[in-house]
C-alpha atoms as a PDB file:
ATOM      1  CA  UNK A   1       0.000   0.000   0.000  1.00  0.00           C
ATOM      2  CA  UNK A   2       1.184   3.520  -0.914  1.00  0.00           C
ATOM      3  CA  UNK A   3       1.035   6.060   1.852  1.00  0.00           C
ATOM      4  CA  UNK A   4       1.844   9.675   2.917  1.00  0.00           C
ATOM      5  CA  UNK A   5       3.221  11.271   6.098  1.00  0.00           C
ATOM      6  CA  UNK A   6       3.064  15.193   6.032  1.00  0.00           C
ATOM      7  CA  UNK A   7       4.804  16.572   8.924  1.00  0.00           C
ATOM      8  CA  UNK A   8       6.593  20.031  10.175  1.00  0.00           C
ATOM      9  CA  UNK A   9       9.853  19.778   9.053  1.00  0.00           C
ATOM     10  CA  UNK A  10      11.999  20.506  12.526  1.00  0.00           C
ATOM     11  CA  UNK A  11      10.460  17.291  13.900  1.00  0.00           C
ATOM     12  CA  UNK A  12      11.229  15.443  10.365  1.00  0.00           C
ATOM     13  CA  UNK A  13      14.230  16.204   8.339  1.00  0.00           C
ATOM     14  CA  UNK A  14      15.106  12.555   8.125  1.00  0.00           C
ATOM     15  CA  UNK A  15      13.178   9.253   8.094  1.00  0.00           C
ATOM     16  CA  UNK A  16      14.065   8.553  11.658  1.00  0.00           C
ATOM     17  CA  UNK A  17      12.886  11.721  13.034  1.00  0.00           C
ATOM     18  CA  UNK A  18       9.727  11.616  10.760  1.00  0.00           C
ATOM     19  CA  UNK A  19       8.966   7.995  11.882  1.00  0.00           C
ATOM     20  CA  UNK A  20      10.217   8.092  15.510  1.00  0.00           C
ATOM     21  CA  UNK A  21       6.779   7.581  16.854  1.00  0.00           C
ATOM     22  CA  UNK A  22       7.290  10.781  18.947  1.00  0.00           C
ATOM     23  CA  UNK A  23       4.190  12.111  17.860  1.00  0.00           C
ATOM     24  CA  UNK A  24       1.843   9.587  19.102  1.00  0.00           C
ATOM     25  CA  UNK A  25       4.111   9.543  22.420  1.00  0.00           C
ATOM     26  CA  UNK A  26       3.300  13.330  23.019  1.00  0.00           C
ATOM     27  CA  UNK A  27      -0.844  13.372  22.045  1.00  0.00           C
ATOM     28  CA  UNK A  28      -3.330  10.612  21.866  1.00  0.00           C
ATOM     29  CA  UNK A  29      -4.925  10.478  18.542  1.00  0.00           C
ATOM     30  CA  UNK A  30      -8.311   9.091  17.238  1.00  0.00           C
ATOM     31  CA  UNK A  31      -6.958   5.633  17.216  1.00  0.00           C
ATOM     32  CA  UNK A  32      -4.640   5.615  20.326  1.00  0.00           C
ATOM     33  CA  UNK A  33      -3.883   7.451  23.918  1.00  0.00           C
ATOM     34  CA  UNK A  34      -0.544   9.148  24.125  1.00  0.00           C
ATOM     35  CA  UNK A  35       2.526   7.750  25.117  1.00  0.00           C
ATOM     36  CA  UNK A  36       2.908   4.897  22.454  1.00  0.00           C
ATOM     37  CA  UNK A  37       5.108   5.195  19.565  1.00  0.00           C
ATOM     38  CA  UNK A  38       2.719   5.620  16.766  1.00  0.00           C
ATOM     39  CA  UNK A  39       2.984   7.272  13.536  1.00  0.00           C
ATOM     40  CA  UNK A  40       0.170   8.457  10.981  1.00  0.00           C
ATOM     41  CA  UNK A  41       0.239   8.236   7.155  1.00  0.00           C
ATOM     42  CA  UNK A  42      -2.778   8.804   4.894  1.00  0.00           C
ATOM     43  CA  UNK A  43      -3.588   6.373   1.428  1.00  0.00           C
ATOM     44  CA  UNK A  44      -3.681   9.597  -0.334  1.00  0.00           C
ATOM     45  CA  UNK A  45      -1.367  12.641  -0.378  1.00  0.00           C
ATOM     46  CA  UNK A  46      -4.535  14.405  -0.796  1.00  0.00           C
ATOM     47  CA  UNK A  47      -6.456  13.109   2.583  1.00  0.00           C
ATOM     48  CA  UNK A  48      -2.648  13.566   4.095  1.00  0.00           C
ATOM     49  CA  UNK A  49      -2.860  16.895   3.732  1.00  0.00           C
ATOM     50  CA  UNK A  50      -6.966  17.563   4.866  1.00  0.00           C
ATOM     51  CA  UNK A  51      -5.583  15.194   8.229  1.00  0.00           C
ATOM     52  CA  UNK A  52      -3.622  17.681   8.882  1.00  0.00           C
ATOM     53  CA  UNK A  53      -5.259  20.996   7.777  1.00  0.00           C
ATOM     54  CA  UNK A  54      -8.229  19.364  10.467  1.00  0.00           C
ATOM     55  CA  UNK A  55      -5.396  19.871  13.006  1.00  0.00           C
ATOM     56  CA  UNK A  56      -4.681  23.357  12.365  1.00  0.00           C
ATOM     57  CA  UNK A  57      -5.655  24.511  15.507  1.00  0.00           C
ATOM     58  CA  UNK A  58      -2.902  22.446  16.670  1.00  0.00           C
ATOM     59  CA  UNK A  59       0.040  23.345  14.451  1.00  0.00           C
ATOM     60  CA  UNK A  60       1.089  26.256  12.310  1.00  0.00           C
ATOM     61  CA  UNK A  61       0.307  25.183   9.092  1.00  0.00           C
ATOM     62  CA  UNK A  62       2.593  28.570   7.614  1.00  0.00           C
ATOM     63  CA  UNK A  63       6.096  26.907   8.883  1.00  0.00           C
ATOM     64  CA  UNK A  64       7.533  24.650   6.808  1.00  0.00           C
ATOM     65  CA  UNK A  65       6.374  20.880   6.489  1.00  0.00           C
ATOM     66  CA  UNK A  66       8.022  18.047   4.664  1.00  0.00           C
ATOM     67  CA  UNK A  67       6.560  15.218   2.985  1.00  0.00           C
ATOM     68  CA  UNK A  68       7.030  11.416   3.255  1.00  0.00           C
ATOM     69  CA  UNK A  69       6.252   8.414   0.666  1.00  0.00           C
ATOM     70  CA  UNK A  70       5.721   4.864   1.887  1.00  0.00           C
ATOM     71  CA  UNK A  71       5.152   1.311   0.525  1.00  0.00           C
ATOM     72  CA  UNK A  72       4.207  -0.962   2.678  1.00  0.00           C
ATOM     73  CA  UNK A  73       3.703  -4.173   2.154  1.00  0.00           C
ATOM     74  CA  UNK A  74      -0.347  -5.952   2.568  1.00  0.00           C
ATOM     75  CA  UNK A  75       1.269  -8.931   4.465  1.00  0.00           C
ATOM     76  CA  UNK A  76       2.564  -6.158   7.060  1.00  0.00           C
ATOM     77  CA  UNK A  77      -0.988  -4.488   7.052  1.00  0.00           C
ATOM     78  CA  UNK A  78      -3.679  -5.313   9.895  1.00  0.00           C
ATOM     79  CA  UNK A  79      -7.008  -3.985   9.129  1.00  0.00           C
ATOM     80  CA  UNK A  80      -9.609  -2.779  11.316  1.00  0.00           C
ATOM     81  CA  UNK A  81     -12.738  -4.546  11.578  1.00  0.00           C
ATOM     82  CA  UNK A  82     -15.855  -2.886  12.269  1.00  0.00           C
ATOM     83  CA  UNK A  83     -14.990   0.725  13.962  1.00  0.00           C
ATOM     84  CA  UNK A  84     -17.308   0.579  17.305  1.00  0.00           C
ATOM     85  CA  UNK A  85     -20.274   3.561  17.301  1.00  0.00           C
ATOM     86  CA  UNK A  86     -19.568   6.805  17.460  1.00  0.00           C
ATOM     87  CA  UNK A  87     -15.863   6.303  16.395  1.00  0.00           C
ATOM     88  CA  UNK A  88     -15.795   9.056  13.799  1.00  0.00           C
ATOM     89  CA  UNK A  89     -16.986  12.042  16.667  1.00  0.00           C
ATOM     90  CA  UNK A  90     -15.542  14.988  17.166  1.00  0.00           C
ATOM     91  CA  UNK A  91     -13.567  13.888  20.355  1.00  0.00           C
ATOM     92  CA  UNK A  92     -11.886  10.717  20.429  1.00  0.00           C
ATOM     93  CA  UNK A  93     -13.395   7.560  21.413  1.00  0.00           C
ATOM     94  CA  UNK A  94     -12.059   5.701  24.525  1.00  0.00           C
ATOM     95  CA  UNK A  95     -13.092   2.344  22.499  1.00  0.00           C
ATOM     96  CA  UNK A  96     -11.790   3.253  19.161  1.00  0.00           C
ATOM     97  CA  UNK A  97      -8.424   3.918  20.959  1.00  0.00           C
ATOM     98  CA  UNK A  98      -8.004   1.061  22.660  1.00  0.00           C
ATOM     99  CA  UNK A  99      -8.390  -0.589  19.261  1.00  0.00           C
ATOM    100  CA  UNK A 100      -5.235   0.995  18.579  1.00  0.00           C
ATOM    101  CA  UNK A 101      -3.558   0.591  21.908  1.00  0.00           C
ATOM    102  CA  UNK A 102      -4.106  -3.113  21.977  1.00  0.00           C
ATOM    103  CA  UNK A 103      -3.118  -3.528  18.505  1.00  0.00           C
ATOM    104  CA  UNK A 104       0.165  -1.490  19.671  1.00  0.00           C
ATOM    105  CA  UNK A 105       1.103  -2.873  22.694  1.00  0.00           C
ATOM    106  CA  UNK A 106       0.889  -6.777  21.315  1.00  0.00           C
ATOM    107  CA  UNK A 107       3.152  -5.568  18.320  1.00  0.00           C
ATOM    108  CA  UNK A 108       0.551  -7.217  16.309  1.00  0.00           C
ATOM    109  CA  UNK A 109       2.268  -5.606  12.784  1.00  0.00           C
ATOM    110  CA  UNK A 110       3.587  -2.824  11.736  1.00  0.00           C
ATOM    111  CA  UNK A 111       1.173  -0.761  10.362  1.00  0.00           C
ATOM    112  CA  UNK A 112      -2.687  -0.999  11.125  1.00  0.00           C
ATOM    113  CA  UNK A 113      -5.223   0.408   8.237  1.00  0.00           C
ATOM    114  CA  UNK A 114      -8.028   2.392   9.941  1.00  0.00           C
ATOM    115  CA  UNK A 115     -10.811   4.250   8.690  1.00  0.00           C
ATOM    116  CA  UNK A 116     -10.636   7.919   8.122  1.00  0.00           C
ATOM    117  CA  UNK A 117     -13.226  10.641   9.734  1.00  0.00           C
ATOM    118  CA  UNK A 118     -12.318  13.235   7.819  1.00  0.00           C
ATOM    119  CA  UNK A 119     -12.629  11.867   4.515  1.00  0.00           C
ATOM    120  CA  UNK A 120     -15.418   9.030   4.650  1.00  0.00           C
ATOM    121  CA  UNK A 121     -14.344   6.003   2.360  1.00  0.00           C
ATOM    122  CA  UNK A 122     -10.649   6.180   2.841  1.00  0.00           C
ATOM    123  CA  UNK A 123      -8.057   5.361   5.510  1.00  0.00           C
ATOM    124  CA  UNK A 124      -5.091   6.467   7.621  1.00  0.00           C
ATOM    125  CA  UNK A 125      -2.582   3.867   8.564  1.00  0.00           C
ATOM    126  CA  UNK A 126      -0.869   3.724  12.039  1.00  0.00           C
ATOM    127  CA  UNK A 127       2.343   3.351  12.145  1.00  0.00           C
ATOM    128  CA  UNK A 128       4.536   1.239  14.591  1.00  0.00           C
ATOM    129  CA  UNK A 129       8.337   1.851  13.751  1.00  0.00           C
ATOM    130  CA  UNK A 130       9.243  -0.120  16.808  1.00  0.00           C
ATOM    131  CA  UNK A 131       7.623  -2.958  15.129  1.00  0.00           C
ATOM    132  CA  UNK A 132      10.215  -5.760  14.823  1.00  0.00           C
ATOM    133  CA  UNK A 133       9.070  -6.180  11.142  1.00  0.00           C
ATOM    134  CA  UNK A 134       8.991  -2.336  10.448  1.00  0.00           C
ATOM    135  CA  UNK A 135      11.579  -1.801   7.466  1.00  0.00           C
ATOM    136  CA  UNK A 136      12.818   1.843   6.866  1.00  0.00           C
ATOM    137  CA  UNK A 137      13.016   0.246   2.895  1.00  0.00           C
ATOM    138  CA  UNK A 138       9.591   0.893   3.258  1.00  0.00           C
ATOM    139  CA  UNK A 139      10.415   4.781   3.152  1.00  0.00           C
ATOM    140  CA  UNK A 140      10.963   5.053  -0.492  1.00  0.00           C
ATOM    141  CA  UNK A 141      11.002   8.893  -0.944  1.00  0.00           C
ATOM    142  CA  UNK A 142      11.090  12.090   1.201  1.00  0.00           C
ATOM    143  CA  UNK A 143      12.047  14.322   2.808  1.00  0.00           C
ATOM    144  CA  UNK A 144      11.000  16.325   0.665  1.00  0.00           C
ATOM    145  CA  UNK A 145       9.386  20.588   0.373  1.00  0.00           C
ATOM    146  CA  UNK A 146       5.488  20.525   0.932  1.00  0.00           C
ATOM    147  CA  UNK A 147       3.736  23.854   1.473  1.00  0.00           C
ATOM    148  CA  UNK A 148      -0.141  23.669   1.368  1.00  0.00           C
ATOM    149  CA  UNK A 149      -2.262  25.995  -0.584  1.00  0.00           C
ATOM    150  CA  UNK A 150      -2.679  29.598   0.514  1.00  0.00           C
ATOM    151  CA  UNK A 151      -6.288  29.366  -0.484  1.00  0.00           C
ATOM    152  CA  UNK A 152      -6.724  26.065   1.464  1.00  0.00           C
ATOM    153  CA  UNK A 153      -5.558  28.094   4.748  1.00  0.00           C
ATOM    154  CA  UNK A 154      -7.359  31.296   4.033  1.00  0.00           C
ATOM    155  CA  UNK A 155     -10.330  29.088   4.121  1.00  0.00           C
ATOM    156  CA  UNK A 156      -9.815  28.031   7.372  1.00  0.00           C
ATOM    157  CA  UNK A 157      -9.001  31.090   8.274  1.00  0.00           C
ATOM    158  CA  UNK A 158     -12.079  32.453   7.188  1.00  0.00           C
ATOM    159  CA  UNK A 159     -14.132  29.908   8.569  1.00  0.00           C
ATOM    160  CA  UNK A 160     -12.403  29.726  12.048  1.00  0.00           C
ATOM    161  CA  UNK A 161     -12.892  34.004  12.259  1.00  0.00           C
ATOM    162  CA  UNK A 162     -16.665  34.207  10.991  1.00  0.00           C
END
């Protein structure tokens, strides 16, 4: 499976940095609590870069970001089942993330494919680089420039002052 990680580049100016897990160490996502080594990528470089526009709040989407390109095998792919209700709401669920915790703390595979709320129909995968099957082959291009669309961030803007 082809997948992108978008993420500010002073936390990912090489592979290691960008796949450290240190981001799902410092904040609990969707998917998992904080304070396990977990990494997001997106199917699309597209939904990549609306997973992390949704975060704005959280980030300043004006300093400078880098992008990553994976391909990762199927055979190291677990896939979630059916998401439990009320996964997809606005705060994360304690049930969806322990989906993600379990599937992190038994080192089930490297990557698990999960559904994505922002974009309905496509999917984030988590990342475990402390995986003992996690290869950093897998990391076939980046770092490289990404800048998102001024009129993609005057829209939230916009939106966030009316």
């Amino acid at each position: 499976m082809r997948a992108w990680r978008i993420a500010l580049e002073k936390f990912a100016r090489t592979k290691q940095e960008a796949f450290s897990g240190l981001s799902g160490f410092t904040a609990g996502g969707r998917w998992h609590a904080k304070e396990r080594h977990l990494d997001y990528a997106a199917e699309s470089l597209s939904l990549a870069t609306l997973e992390r526009l949704v975060h704005y709040k959280r980030f300043d989407a004006l300093n400078p970001h880098v992008v990553y390109q994976l391909e990762v095998p199927d055979g190291a792919i677990q896939r979630v089942g059916v998401p439990p209700k009320g996964w997809d709401g606005e705060d994360p669920l304690p049930a969806a993330q322990a989906i993600g915790n379990r599937w992190c703390d038994r080192r089930e595979s490297p990557a698990l494919l999960v559904p994505s709320a922002v974009t309905r129909g496509e999917h984030n995968l988590l990342l475990n680089p402390r995986h003992a099957d996690w290869k950093w082959s897998w990391v076939v291009a980046g770092p490289a420039p990404f800048a998102f669309d001024a009129r993609l961030l005057e829209a939230i803007r916009s939106k966030r002052s009316a």
